[in-house]
N, C-alpha and C. Protein backbone atom coordinates (compact mmCIF):
# COMPACT_ATOMS: atom_id res chain seq x y z
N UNK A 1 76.45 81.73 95.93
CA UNK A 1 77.06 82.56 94.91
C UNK A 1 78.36 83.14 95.46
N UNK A 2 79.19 83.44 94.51
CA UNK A 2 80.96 83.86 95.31
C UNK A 2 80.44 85.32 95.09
N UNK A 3 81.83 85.81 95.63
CA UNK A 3 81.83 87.65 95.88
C UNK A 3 82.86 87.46 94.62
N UNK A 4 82.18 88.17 93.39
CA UNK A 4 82.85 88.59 92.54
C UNK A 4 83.98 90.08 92.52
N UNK A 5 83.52 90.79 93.15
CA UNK A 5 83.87 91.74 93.67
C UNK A 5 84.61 92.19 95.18
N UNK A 6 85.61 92.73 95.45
CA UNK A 6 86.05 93.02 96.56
C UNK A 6 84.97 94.48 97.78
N UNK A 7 84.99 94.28 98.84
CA UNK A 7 84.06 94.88 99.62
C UNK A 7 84.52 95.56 100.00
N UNK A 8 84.85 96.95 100.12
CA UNK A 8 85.45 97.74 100.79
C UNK A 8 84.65 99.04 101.52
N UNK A 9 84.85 99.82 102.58
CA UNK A 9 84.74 100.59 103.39
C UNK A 9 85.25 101.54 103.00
N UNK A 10 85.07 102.66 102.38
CA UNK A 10 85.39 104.14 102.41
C UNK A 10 85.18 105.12 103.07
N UNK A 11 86.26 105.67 103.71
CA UNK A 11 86.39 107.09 104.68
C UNK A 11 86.40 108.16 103.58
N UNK A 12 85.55 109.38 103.73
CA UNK A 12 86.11 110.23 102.82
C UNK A 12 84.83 111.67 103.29
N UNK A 13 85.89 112.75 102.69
CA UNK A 13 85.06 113.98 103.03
C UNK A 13 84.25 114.19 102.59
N UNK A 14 82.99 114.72 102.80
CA UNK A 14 81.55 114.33 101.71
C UNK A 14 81.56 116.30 101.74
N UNK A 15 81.07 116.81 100.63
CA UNK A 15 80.59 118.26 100.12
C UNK A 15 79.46 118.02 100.79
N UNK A 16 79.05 119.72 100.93
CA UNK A 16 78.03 119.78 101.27
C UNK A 16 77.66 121.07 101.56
N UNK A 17 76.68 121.04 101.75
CA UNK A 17 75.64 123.02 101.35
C UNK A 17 75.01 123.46 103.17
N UNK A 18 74.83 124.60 103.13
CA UNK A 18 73.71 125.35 103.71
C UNK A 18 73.27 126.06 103.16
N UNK A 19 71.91 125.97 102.92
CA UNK A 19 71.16 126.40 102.28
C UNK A 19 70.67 128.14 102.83
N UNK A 20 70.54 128.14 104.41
CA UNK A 20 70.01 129.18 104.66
C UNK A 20 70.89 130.32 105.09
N UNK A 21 70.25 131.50 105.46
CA UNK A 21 70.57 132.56 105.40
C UNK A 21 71.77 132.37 106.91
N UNK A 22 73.37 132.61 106.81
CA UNK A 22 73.77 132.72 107.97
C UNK A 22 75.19 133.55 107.61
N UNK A 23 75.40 133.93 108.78
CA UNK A 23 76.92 134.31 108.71
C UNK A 23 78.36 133.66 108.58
N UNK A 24 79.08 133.61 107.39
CA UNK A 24 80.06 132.83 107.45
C UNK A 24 80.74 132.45 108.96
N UNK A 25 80.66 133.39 110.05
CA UNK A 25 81.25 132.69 111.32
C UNK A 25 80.75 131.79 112.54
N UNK A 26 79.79 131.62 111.60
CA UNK A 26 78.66 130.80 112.12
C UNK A 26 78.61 129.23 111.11
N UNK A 27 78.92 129.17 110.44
CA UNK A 27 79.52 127.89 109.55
C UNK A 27 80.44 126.69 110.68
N UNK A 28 80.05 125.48 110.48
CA UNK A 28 80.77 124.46 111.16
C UNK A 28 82.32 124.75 110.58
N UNK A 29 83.45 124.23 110.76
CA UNK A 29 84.71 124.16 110.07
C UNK A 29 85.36 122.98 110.05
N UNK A 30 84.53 122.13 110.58
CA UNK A 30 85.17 120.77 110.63
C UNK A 30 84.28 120.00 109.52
N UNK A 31 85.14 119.04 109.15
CA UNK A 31 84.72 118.76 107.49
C UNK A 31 83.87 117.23 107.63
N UNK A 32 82.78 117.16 106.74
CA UNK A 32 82.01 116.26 107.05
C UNK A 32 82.52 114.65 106.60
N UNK A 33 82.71 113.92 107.46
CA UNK A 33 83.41 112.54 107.03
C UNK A 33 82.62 111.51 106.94
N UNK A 34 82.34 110.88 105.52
CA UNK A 34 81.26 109.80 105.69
C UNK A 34 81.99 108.17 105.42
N UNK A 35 81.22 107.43 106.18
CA UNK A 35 81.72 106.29 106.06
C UNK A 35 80.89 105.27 104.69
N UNK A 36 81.19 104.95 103.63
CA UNK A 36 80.74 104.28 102.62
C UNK A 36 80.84 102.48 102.57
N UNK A 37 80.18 101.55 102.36
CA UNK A 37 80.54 100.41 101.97
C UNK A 37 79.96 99.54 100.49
N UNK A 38 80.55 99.10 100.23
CA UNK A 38 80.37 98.26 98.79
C UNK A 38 81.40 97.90 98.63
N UNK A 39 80.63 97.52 96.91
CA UNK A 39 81.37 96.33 95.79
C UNK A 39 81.97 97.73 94.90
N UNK A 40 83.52 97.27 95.22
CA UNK A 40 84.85 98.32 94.41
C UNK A 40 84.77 97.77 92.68
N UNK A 41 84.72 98.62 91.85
CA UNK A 41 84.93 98.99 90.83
C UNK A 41 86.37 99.82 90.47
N UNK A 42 87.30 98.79 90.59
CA UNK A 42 88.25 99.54 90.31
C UNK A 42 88.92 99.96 88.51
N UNK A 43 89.19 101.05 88.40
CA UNK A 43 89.76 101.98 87.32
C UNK A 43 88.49 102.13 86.48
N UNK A 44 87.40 102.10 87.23
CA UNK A 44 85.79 102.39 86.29
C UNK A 44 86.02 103.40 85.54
N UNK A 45 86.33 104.83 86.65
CA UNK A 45 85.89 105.67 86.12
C UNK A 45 87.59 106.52 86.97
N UNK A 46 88.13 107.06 86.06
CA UNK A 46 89.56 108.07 86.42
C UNK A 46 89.17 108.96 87.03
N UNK A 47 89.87 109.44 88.21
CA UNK A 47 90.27 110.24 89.22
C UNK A 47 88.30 109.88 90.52
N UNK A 48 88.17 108.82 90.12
CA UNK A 48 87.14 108.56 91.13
C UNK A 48 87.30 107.01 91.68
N UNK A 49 86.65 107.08 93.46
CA UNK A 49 86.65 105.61 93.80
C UNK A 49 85.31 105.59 93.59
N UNK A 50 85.06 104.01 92.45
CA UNK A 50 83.41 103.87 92.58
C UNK A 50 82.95 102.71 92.87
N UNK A 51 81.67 102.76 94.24
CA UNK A 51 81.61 101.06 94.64
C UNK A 51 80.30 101.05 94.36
N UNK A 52 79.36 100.15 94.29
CA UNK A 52 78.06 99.78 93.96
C UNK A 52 77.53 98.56 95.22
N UNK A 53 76.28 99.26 95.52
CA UNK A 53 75.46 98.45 96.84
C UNK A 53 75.07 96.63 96.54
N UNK A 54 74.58 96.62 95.30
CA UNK A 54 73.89 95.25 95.29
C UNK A 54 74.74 94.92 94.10
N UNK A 55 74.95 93.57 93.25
CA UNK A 55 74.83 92.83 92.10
C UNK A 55 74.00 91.17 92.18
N UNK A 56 73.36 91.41 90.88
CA UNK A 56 72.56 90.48 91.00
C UNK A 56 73.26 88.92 90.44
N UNK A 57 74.18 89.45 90.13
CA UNK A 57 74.91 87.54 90.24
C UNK A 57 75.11 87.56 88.16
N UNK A 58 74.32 87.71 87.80
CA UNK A 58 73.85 88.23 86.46
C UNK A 58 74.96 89.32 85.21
N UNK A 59 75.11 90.29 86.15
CA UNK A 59 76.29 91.18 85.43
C UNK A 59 75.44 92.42 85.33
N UNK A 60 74.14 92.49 86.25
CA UNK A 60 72.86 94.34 86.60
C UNK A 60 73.84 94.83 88.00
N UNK A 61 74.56 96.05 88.51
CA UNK A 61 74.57 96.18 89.38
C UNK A 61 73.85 97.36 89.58
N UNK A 62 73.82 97.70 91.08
CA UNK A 62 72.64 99.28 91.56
C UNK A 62 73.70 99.84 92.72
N UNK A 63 72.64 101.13 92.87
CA UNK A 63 73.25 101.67 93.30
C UNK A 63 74.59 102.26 93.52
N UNK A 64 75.46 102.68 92.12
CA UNK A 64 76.52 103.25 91.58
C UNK A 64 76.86 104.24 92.83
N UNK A 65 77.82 104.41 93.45
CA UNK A 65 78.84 105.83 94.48
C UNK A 65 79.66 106.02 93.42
N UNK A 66 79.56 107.81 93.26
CA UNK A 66 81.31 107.89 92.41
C UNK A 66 81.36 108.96 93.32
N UNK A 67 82.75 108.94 94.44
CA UNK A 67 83.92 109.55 94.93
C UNK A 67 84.44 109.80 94.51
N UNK A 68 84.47 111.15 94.53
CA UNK A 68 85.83 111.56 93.40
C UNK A 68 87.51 111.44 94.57
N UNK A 69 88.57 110.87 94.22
CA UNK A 69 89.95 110.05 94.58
C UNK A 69 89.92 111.79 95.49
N UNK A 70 90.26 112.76 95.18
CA UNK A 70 90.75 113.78 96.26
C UNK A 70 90.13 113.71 97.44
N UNK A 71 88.78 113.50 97.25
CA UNK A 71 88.45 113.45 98.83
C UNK A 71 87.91 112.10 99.90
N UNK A 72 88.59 110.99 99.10
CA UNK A 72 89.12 109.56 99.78
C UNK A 72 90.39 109.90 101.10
N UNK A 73 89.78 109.77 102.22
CA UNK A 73 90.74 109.62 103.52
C UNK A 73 91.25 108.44 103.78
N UNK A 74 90.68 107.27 103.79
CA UNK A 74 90.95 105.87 103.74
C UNK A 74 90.13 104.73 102.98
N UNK A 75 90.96 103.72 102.44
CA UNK A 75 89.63 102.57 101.61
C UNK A 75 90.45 101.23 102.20
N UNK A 76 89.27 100.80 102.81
CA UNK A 76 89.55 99.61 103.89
C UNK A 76 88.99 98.32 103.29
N UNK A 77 89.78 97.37 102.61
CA UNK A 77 89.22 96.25 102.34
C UNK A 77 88.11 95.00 103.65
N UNK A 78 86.97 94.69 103.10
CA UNK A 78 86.37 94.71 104.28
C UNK A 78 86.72 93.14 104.29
């Protein structure tokens, strides 16, 4: 089966919580960077990069990522 889709690698800052009880100066400050890979969906969805894990050859894909474009650091064609 061909790669209908282009594969790309996403760098980007991921949100994220603490839940428990602490003092703001006690908070990390360095920002959490996750590395993503998939099948690019490009102009799916505006002001987001969105890639998807599997397609079944068919036109079902899974596992939908929507990044929202501000907090994309790099997108690396793989």
């Amino acid at each position: 089966m061909a790669v209908k889709h282009t594969i790309v690698l996403v760098e980007w800052a991921d949100a994220y919580e603490v839940s428990d009880w602490t003092s703001p100066d006690e908070l990390d400050q360095e920002p959490v960077i996750v590395q993503s890979i998939g099948f690019l969906l490009p102009e799916y969805k505006e002001n987001y990069v969105v890639i998807c894990q599997s397609d079944d050859g068919q036109g079902e894909l899974d596992n939908y990522l929507f990044i929202p474009a501000g907090m994309v650091i790099k997108l690396h064609v793989v």
